[in-house]
Protein backbone atom coordinates (compact mmCIF):
# COMPACT_ATOMS: atom_id res chain seq x y z
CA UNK A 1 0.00 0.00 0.00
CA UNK A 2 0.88 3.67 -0.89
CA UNK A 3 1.89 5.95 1.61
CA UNK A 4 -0.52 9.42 1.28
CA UNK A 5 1.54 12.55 0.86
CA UNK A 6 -0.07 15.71 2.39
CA UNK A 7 0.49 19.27 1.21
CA UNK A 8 1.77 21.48 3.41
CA UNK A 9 -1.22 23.66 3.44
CA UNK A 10 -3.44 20.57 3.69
CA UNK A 11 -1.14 19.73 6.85
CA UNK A 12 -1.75 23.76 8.45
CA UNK A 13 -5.37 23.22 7.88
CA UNK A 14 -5.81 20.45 9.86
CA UNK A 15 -3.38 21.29 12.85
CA UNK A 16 -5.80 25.02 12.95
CA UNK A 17 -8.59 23.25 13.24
CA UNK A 18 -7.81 21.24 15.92
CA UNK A 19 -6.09 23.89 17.97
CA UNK A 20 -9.53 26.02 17.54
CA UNK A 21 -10.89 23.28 19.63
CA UNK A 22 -14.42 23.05 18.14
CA UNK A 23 -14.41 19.35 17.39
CA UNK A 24 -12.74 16.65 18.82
CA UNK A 25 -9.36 14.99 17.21
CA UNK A 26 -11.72 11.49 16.38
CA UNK A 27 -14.28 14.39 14.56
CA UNK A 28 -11.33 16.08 12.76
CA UNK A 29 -9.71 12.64 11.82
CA UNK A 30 -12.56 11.61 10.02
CA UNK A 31 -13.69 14.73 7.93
CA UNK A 32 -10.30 15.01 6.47
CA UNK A 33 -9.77 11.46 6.47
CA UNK A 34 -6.28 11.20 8.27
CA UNK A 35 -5.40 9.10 11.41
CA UNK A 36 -6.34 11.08 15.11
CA UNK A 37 -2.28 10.39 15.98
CA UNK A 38 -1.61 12.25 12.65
CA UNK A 39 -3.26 15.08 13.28
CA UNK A 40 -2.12 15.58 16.88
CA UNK A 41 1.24 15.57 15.17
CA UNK A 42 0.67 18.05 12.78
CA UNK A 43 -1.17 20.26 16.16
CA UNK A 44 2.35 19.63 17.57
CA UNK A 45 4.44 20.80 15.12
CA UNK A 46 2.22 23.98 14.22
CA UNK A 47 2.74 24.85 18.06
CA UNK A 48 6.63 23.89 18.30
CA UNK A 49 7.15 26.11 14.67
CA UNK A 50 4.33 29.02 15.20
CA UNK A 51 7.02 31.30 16.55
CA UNK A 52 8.80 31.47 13.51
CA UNK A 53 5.85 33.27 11.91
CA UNK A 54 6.82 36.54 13.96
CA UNK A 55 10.58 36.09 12.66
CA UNK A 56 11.62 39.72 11.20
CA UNK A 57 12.98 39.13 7.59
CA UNK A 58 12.42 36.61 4.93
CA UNK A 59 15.12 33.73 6.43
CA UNK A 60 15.55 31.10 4.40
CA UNK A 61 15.56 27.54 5.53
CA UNK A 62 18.68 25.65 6.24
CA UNK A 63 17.91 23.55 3.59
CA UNK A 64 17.45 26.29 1.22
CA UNK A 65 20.67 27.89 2.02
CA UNK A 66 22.67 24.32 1.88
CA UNK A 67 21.02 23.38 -1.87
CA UNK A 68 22.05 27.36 -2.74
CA UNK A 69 25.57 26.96 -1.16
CA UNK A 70 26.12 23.85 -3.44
CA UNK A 71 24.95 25.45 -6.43
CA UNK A 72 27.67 27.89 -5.84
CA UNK A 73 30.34 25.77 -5.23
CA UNK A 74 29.31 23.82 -8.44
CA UNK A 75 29.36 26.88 -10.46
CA UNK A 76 32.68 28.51 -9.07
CA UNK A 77 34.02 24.82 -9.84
CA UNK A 78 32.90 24.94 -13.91
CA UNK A 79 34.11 28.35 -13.77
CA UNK A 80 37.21 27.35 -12.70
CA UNK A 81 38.22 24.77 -15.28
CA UNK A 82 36.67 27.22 -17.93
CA UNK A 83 39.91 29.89 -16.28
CA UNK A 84 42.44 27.39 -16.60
CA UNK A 85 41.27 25.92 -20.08
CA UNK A 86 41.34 29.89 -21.53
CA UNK A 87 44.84 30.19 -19.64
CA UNK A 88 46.25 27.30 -21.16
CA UNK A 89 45.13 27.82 -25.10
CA UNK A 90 45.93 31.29 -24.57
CA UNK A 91 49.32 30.51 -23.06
CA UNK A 92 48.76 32.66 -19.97
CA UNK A 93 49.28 29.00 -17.73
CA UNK A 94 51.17 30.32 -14.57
């Protein structure tokens, strides 16, 4: 069996509605058709990560900044061999 993948807005909907407290977790489990421990998780990690909301500044994720790092790094690599490959067929090779 397929595991379900949930978007991340899909995710935020849920975990609001159960911190509004209007239904129970068993009620909010079955109208959006997810497991009760699922959705206490998501409740969790909405209240654990809310406080980044207030952060001043777009931050990026450390993930973000890691996959844009490596770009970098691949780039200043491709422009290096393109340097030494113009240096050597111009005859500039220290």
């Amino acid at each position: 069996m397929k595991r379900k993948s949930f978007t991340n807005e899909f995710k935020a909907k849920v975990a609001l509605e159960a911190i509004k407290g209007n239904s129970t977790i068993n009620e909010i489990a079955s109208e959006f058709g997810v497991h009760p421990n699922q959705v206490n998780t998501w409740k969790k990690q909405l209240m654990q990560g809310a406080d980044d909301v207030f952060v001043k500044g777009k931050s990026k994720s450390t993930k973000d900044v890691e996959k844009d790092k490596s770009r970098l790094y691949e780039q200043i690599g491709k422009l290096q061999v393109e340097v030494d490959w113009l240096k050597k067929k111009t005859g500039h090779l220290d």
